[in-house]
C-alpha atoms as a PDB file:
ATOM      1  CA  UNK A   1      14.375 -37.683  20.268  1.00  0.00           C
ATOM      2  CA  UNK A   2      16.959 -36.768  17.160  1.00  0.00           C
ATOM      3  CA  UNK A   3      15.487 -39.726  15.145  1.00  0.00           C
ATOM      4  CA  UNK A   4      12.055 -37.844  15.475  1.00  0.00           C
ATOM      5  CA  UNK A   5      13.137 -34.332  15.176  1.00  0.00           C
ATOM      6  CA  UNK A   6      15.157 -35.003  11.892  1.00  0.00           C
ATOM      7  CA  UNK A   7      11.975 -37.011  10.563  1.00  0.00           C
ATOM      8  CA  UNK A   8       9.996 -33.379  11.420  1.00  0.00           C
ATOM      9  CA  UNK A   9      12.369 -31.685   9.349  1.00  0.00           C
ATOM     10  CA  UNK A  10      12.592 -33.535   6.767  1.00  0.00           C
ATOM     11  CA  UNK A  11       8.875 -33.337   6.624  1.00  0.00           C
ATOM     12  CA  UNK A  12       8.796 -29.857   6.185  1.00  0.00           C
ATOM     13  CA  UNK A  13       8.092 -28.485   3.190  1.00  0.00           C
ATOM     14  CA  UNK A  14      10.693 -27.593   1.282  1.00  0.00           C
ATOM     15  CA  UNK A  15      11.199 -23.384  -0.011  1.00  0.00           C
ATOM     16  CA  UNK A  16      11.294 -23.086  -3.979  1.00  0.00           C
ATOM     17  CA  UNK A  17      14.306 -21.239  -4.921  1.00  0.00           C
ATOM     18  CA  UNK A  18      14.536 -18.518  -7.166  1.00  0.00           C
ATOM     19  CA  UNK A  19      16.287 -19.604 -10.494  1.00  0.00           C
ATOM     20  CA  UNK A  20      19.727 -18.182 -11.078  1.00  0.00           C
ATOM     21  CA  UNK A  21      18.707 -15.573 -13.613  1.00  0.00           C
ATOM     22  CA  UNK A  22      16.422 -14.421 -11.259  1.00  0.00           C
ATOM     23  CA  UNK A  23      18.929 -14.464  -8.262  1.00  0.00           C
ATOM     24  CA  UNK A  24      21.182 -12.449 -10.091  1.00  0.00           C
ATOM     25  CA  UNK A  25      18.518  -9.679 -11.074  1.00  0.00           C
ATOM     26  CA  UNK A  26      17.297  -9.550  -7.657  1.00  0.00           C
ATOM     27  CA  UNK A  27      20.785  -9.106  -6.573  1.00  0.00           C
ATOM     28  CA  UNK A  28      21.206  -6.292  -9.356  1.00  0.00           C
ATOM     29  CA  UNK A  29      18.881  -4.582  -8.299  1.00  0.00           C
ATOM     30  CA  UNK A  30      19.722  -4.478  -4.906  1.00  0.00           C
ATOM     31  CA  UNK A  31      23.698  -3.446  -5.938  1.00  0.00           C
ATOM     32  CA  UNK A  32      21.666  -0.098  -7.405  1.00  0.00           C
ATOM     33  CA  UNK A  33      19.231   0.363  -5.099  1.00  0.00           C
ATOM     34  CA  UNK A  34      22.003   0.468  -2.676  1.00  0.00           C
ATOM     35  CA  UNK A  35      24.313   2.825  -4.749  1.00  0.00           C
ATOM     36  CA  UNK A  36      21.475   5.368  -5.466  1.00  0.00           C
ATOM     37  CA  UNK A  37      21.187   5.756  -1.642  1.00  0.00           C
ATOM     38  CA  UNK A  38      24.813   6.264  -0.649  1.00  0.00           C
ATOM     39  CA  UNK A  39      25.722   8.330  -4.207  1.00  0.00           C
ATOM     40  CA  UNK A  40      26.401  12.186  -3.372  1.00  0.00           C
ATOM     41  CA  UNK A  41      23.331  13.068  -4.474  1.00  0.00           C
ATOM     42  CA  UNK A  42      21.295  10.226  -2.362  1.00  0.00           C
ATOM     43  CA  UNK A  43      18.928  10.400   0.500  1.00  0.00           C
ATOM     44  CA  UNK A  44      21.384   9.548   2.438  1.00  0.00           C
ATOM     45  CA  UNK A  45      22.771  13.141   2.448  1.00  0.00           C
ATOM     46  CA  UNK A  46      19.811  14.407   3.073  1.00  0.00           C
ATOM     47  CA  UNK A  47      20.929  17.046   6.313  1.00  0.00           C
ATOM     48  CA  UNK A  48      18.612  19.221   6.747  1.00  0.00           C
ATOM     49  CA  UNK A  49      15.001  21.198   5.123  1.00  0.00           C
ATOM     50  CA  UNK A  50      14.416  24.537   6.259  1.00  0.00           C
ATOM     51  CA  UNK A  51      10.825  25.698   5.094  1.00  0.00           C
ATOM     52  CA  UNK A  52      11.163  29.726   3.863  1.00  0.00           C
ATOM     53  CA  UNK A  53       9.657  32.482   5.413  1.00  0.00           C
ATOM     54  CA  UNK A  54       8.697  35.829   3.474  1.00  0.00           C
ATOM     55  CA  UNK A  55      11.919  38.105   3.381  1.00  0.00           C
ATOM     56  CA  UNK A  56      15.359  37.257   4.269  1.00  0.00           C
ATOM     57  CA  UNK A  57      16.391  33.928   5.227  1.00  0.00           C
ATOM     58  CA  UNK A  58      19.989  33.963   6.523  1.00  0.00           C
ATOM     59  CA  UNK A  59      22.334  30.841   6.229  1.00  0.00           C
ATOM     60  CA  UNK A  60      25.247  30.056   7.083  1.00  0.00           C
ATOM     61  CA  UNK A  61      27.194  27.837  10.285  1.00  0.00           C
ATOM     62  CA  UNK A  62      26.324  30.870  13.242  1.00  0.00           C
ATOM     63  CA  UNK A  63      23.965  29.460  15.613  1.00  0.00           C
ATOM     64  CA  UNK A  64      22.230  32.512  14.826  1.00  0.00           C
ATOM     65  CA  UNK A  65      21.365  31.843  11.178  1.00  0.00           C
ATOM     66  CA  UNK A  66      17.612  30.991  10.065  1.00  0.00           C
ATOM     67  CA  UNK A  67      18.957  27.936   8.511  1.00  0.00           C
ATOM     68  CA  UNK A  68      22.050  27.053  10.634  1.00  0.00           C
ATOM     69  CA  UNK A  69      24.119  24.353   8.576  1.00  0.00           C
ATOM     70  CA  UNK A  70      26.325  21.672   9.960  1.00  0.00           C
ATOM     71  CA  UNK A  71      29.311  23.132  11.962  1.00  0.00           C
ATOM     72  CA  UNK A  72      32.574  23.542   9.688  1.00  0.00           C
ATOM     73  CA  UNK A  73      30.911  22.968   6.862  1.00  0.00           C
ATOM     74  CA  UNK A  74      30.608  26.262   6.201  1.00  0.00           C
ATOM     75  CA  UNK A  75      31.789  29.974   6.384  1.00  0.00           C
ATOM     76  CA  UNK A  76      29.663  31.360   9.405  1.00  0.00           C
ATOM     77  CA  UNK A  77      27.847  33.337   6.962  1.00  0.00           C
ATOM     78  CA  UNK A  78      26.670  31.965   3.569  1.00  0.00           C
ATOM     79  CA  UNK A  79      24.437  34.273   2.817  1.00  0.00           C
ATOM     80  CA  UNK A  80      20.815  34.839   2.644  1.00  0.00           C
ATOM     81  CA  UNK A  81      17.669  33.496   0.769  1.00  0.00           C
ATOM     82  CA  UNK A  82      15.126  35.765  -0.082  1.00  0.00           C
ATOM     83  CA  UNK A  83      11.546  34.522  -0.566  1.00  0.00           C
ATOM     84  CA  UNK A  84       9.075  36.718  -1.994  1.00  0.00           C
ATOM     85  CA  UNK A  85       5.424  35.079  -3.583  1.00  0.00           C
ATOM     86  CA  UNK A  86       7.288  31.819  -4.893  1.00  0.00           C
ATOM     87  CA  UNK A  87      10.096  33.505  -6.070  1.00  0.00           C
ATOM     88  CA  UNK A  88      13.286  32.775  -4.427  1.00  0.00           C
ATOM     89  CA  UNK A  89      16.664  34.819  -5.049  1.00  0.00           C
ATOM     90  CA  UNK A  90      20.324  34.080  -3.158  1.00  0.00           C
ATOM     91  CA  UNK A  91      23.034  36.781  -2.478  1.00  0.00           C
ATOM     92  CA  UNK A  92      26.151  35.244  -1.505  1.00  0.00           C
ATOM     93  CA  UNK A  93      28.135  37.098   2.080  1.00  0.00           C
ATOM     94  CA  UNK A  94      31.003  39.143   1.088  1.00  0.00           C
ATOM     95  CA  UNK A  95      34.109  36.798   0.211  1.00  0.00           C
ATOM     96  CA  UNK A  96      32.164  33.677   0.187  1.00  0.00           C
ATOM     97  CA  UNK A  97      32.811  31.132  -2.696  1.00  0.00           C
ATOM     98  CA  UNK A  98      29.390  29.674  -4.080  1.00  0.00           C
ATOM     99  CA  UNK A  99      28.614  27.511  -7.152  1.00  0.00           C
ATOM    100  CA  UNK A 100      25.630  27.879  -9.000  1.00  0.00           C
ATOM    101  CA  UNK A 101      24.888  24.735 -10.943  1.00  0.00           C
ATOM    102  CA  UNK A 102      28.253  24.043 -10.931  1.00  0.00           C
ATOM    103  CA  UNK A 103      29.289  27.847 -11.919  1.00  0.00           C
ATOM    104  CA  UNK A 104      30.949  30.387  -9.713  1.00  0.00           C
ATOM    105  CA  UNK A 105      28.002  32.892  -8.845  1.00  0.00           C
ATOM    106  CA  UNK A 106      27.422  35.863  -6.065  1.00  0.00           C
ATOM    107  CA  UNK A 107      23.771  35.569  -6.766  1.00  0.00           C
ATOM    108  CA  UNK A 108      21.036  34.187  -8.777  1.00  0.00           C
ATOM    109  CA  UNK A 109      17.476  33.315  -8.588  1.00  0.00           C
ATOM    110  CA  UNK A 110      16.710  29.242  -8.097  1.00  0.00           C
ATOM    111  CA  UNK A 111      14.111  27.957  -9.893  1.00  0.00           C
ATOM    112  CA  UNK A 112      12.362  24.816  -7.037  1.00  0.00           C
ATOM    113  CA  UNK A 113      11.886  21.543  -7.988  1.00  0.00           C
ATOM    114  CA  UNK A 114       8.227  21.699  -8.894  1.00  0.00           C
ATOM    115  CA  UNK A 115      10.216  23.588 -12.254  1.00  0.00           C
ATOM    116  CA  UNK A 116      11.505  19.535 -12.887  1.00  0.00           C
ATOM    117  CA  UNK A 117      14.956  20.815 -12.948  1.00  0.00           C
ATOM    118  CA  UNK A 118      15.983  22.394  -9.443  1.00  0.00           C
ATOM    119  CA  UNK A 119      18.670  24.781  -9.607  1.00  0.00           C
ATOM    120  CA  UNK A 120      21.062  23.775  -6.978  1.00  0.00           C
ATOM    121  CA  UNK A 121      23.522  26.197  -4.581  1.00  0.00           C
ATOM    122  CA  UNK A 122      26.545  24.483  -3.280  1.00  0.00           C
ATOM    123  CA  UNK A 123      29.460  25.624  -1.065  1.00  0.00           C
ATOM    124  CA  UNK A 124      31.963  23.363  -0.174  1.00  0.00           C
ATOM    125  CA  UNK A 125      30.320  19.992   0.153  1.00  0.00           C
ATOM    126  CA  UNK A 126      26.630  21.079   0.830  1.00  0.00           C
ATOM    127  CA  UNK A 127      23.859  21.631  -2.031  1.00  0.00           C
ATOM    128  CA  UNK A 128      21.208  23.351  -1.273  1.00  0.00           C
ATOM    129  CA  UNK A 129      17.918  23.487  -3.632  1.00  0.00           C
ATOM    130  CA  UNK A 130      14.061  24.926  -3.146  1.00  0.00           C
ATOM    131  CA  UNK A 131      11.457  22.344  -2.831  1.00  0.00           C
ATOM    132  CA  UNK A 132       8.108  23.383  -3.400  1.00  0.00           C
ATOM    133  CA  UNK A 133       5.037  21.045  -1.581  1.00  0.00           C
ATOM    134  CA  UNK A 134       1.304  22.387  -1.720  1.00  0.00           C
ATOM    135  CA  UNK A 135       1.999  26.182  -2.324  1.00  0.00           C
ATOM    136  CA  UNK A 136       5.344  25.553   0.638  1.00  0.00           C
ATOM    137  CA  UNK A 137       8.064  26.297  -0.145  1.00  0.00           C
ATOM    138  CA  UNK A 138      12.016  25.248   1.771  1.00  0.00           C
ATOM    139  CA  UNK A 139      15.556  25.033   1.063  1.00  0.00           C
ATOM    140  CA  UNK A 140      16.838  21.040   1.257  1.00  0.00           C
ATOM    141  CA  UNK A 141      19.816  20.749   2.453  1.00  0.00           C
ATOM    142  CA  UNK A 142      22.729  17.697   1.567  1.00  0.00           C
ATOM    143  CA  UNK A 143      25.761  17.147   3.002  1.00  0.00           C
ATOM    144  CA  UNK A 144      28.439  14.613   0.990  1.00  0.00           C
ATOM    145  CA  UNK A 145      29.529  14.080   4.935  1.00  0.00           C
ATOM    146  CA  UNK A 146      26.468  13.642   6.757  1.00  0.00           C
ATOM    147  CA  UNK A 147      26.266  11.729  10.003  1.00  0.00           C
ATOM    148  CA  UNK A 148      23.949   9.381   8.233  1.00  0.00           C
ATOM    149  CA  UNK A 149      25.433   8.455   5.451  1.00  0.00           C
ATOM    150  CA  UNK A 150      28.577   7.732   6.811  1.00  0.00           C
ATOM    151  CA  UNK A 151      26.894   5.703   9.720  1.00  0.00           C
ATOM    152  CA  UNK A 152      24.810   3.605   6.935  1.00  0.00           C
ATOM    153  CA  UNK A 153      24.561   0.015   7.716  1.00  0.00           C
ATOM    154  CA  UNK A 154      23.282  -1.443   4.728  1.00  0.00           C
ATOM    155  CA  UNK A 155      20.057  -2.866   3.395  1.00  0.00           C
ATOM    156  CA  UNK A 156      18.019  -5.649   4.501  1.00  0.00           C
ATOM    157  CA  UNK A 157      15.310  -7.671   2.172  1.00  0.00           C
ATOM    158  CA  UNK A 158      13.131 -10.877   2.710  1.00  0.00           C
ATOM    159  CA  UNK A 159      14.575 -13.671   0.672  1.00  0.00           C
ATOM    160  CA  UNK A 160      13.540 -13.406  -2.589  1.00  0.00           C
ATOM    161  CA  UNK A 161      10.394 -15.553  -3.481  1.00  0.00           C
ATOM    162  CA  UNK A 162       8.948 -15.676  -7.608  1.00  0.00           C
ATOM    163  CA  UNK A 163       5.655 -16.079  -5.798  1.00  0.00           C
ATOM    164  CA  UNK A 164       5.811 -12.189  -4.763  1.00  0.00           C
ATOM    165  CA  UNK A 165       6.350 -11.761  -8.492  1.00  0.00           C
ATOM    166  CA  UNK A 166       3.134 -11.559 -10.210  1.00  0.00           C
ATOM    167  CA  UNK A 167       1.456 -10.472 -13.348  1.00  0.00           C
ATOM    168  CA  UNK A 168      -1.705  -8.415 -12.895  1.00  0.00           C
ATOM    169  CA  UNK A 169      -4.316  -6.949 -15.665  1.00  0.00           C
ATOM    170  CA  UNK A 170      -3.686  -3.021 -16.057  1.00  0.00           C
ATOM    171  CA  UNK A 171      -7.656  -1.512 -16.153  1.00  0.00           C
ATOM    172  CA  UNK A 172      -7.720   2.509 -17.251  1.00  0.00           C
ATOM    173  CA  UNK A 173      -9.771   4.265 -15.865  1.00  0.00           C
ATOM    174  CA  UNK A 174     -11.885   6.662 -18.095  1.00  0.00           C
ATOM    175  CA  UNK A 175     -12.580   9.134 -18.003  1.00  0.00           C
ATOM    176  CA  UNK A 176      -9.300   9.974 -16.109  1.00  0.00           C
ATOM    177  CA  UNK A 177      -9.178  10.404 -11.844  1.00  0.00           C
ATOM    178  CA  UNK A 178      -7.063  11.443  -9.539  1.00  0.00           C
ATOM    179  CA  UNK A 179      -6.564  10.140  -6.208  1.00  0.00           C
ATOM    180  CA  UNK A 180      -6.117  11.788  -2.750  1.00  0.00           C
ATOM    181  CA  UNK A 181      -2.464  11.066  -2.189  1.00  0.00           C
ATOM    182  CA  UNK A 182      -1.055  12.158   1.413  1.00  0.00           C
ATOM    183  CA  UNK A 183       2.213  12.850   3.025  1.00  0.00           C
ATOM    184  CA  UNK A 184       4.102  13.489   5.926  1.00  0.00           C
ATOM    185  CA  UNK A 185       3.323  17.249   6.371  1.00  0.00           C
ATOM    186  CA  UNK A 186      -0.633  16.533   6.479  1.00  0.00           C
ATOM    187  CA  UNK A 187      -1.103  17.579   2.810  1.00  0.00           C
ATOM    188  CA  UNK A 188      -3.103  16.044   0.765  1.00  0.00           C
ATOM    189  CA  UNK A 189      -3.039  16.278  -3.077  1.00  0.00           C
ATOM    190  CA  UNK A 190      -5.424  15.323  -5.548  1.00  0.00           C
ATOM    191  CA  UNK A 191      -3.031  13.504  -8.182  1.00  0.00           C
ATOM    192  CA  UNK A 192      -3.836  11.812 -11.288  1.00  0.00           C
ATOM    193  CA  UNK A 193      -3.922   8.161 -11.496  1.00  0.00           C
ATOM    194  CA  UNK A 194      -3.695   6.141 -14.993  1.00  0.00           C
ATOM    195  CA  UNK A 195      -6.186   3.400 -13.709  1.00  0.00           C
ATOM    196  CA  UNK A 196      -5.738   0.334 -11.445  1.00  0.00           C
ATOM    197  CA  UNK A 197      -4.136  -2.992 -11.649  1.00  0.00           C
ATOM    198  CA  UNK A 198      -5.573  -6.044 -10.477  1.00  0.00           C
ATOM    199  CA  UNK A 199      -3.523  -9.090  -9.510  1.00  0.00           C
ATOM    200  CA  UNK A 200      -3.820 -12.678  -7.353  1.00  0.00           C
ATOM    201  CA  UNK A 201      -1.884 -13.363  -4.469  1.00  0.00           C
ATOM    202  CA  UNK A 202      -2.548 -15.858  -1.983  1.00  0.00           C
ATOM    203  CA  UNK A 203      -5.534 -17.370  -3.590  1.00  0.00           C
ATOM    204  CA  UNK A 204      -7.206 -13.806  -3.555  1.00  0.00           C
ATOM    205  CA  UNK A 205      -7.450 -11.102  -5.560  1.00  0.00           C
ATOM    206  CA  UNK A 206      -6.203  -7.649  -4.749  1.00  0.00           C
ATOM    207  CA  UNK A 207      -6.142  -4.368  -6.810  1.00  0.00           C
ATOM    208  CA  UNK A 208      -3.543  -1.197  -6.234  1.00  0.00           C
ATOM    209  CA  UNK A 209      -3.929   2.354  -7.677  1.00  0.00           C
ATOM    210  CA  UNK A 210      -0.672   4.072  -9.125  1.00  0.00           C
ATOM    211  CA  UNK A 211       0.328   7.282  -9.697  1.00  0.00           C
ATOM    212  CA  UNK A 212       3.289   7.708 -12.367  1.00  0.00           C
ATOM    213  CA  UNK A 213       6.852   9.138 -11.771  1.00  0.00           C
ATOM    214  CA  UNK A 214       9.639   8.888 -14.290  1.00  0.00           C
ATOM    215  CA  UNK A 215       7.609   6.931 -17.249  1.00  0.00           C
ATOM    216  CA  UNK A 216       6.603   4.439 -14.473  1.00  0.00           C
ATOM    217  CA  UNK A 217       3.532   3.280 -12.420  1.00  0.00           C
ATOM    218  CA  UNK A 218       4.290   4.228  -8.967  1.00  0.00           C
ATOM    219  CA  UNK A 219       2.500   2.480  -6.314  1.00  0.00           C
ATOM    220  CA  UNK A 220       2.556   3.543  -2.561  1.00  0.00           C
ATOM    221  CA  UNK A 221       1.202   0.518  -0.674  1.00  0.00           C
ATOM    222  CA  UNK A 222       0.933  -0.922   2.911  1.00  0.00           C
ATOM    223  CA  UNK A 223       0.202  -3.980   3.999  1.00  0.00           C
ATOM    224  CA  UNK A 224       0.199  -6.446   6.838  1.00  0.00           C
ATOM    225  CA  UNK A 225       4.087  -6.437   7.316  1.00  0.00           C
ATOM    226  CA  UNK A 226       4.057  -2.670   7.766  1.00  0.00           C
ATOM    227  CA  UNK A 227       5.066  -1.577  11.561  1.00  0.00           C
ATOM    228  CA  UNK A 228       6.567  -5.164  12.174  1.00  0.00           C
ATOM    229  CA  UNK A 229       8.726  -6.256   9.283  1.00  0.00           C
ATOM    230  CA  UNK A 230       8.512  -3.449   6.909  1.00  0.00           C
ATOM    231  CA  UNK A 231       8.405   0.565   7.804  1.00  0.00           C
ATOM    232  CA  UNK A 232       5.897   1.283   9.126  1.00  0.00           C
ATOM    233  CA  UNK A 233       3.918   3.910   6.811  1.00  0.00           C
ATOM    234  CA  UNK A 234       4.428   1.588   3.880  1.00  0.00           C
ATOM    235  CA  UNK A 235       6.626   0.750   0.897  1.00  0.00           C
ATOM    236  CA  UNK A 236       6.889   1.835  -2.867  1.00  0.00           C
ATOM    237  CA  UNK A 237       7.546   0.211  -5.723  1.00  0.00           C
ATOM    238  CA  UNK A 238       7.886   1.160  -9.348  1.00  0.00           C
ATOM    239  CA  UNK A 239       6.957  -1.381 -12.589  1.00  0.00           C
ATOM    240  CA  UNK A 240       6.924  -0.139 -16.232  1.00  0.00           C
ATOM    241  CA  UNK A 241       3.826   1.488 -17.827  1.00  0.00           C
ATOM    242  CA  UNK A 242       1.226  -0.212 -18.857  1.00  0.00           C
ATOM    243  CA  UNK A 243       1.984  -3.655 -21.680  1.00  0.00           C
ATOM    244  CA  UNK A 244       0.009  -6.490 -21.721  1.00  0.00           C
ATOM    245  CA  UNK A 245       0.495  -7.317 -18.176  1.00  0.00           C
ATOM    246  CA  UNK A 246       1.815  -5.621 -15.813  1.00  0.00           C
ATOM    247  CA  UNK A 247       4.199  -7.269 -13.385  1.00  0.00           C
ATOM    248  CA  UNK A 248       4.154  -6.234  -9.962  1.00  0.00           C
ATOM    249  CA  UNK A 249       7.534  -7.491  -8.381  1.00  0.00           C
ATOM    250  CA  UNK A 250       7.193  -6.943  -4.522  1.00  0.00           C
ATOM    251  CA  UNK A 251      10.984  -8.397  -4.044  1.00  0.00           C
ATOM    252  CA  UNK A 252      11.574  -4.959  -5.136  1.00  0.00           C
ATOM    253  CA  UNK A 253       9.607  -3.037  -2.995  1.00  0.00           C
ATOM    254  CA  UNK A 254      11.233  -0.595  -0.812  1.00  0.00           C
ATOM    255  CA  UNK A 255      11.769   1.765   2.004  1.00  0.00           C
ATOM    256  CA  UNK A 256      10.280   5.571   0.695  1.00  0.00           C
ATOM    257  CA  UNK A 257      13.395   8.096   2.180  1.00  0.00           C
ATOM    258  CA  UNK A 258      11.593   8.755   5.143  1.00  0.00           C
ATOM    259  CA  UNK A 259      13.088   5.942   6.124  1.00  0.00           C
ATOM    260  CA  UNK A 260      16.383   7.234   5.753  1.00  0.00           C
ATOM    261  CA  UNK A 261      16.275  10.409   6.602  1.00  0.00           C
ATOM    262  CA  UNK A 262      13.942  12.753   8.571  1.00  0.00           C
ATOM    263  CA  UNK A 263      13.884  15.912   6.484  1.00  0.00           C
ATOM    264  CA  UNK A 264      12.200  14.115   3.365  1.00  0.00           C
ATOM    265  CA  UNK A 265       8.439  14.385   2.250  1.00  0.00           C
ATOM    266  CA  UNK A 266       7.328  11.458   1.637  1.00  0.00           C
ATOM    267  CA  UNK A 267       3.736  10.572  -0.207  1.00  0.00           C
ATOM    268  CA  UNK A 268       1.560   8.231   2.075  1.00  0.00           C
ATOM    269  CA  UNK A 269      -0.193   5.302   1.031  1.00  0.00           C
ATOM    270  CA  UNK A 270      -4.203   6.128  -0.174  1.00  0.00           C
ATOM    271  CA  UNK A 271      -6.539   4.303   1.091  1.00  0.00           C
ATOM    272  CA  UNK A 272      -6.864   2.463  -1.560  1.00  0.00           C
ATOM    273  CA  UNK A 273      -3.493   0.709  -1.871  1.00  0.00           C
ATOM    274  CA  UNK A 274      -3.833  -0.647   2.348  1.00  0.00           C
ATOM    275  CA  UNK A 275      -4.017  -4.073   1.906  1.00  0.00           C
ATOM    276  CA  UNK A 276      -4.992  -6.773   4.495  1.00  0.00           C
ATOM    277  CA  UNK A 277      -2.443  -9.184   3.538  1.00  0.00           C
ATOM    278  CA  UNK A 278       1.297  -9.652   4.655  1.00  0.00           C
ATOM    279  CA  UNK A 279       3.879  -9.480   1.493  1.00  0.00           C
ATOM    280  CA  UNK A 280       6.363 -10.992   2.933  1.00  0.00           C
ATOM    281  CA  UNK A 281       9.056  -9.366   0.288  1.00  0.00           C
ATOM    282  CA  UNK A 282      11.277  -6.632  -0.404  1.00  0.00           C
ATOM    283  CA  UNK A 283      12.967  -4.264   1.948  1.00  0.00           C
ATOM    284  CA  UNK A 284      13.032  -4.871   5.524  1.00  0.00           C
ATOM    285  CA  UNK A 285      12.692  -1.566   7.961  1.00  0.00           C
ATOM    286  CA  UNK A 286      15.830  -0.032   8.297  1.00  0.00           C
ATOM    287  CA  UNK A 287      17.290   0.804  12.045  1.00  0.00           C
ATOM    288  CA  UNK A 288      14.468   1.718  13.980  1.00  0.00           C
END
């Protein structure tokens, strides 16, 4: 019976490795990844996203507040928020030390981040910014000491395999589209797309259509792993613009911050990037 089961293994195929290099820019990347999450500023501090109503929006730690922040975080009362047609102004309480992008400040007006440069309110260890989604606008909320960051377990990936890292054929499309990307809050927004990229997996060829963020193509995907493996609303992943091929490395794909966090709004996959086929690569779900 041992004879036979070590002649079955040693039948079995054996897994390529990655080469070194590769190893260690997989692993790289993973080091960042990681750091990016758990960095004061990461998703992981993410506490809280309290969506603005017309008028006065009180904050502050009394239960009574509009947006009630973590308790002793905070002076009882903060302040208030005043929304008015997309505009929104702060006025600190009476003896309460704010910072206004890093300056002392009793009030100011915060420009959201649809501006590309949020103006950001902070009191103690809390930030606070305005968001702006679809004509909505909220205060986020992070906390340097938030349950969930200081309860993170780590990341998990597949083992990295060079077959997940392939070069496709970057087509533009022209004249220019958009694409119907979704999110979490039931919006859907009509956002330009650069064109598509076609690449072979598997035998089989399979096309995804970007967006861009940061001077990248930004692809929001699904795919067979999603819901079992991988989160399950999909995974993102960013390559650089368009060369002469375009490689799509799906050892770095990864968890969007919904994964992370609840009070994030993450873009959905379009139809177009759901793809019947399991990538078995990249980030695993995280917790449950």
């Amino acid at each position: 019976m041992l004879l036979a089961a070590l002649i079955m293994i040693a039948s079995l195929p054996l897994q390529p490795r990655p080469d070194a290099a590769y190893q260690a820019e997989i692993e790289k990347w993973r080091e960042a990844r990681e750091a990016r999450l758990k960095a004061d500023d990461g998703w992981l501090t993410v506490a809280g996203l309290f969506w603005l109503k017309h008028g006065d929006n009180t904050v502050g730690t009394d239960p009574a507040s509009d947006m009630v922040l973590p308790k002793g975080s905070a002076p009882a009362k903060v302040g208030l928020f005043d929304f008015d047609d997309g505009i929104t102004s702060f006025q600190a309480a009476s003896g309460v030390s704010i910072a206004l992008d890093g300056q002392p400040a009793t009030s100011g007006v915060l420009k959201p981040d649809s501006s590309g440069a949020p103006d950001v309110l902070s009191v103690n260890d809390l930030a606070m910014f305005v968001i702006e989604r679809g004509g909505r606008y909220a205060i986020r909320l992070r906390d340097k000491n938030s349950e969930v960051r200081k309860t993170f377990k780590g990341l998990k990936y597949y083992p990295p395999k060079e077959e997940y890292r392939v070069v496709g054929k970057f087509v533009p499309y022209d004249p220019p589209k958009t694409i119907p990307i979704p999110n979490i809050l039931g919006q859907v927004e009509q956002t330009p797309s650069p064109g598509y990229v076609v690449f072979t997996l598997n035998g089989r060829e399979w096309r995804l259509d970007p967006i861009t963020e940061d001077n990248t193509l930004f692809f929001i995907f699904k795919d067979l792993t999603s819901g079992k493996e991988t989160y399950p609303p999909g995974r993102f992943l960013n390559t650089e613009m368009p060369k002469n091929g375009e490689v799509l490395d799906f050892n770095k794909a990864y968890n969007p911050p919904c994964a992370f966090t609840p009070y994030a709004t993450c873009p959905l996959p379009p139809e177009e990037n759901k793809l019947a086929i399991a990538i078995e690569a990249g980030e695993l779900r995280y917790g449950h």
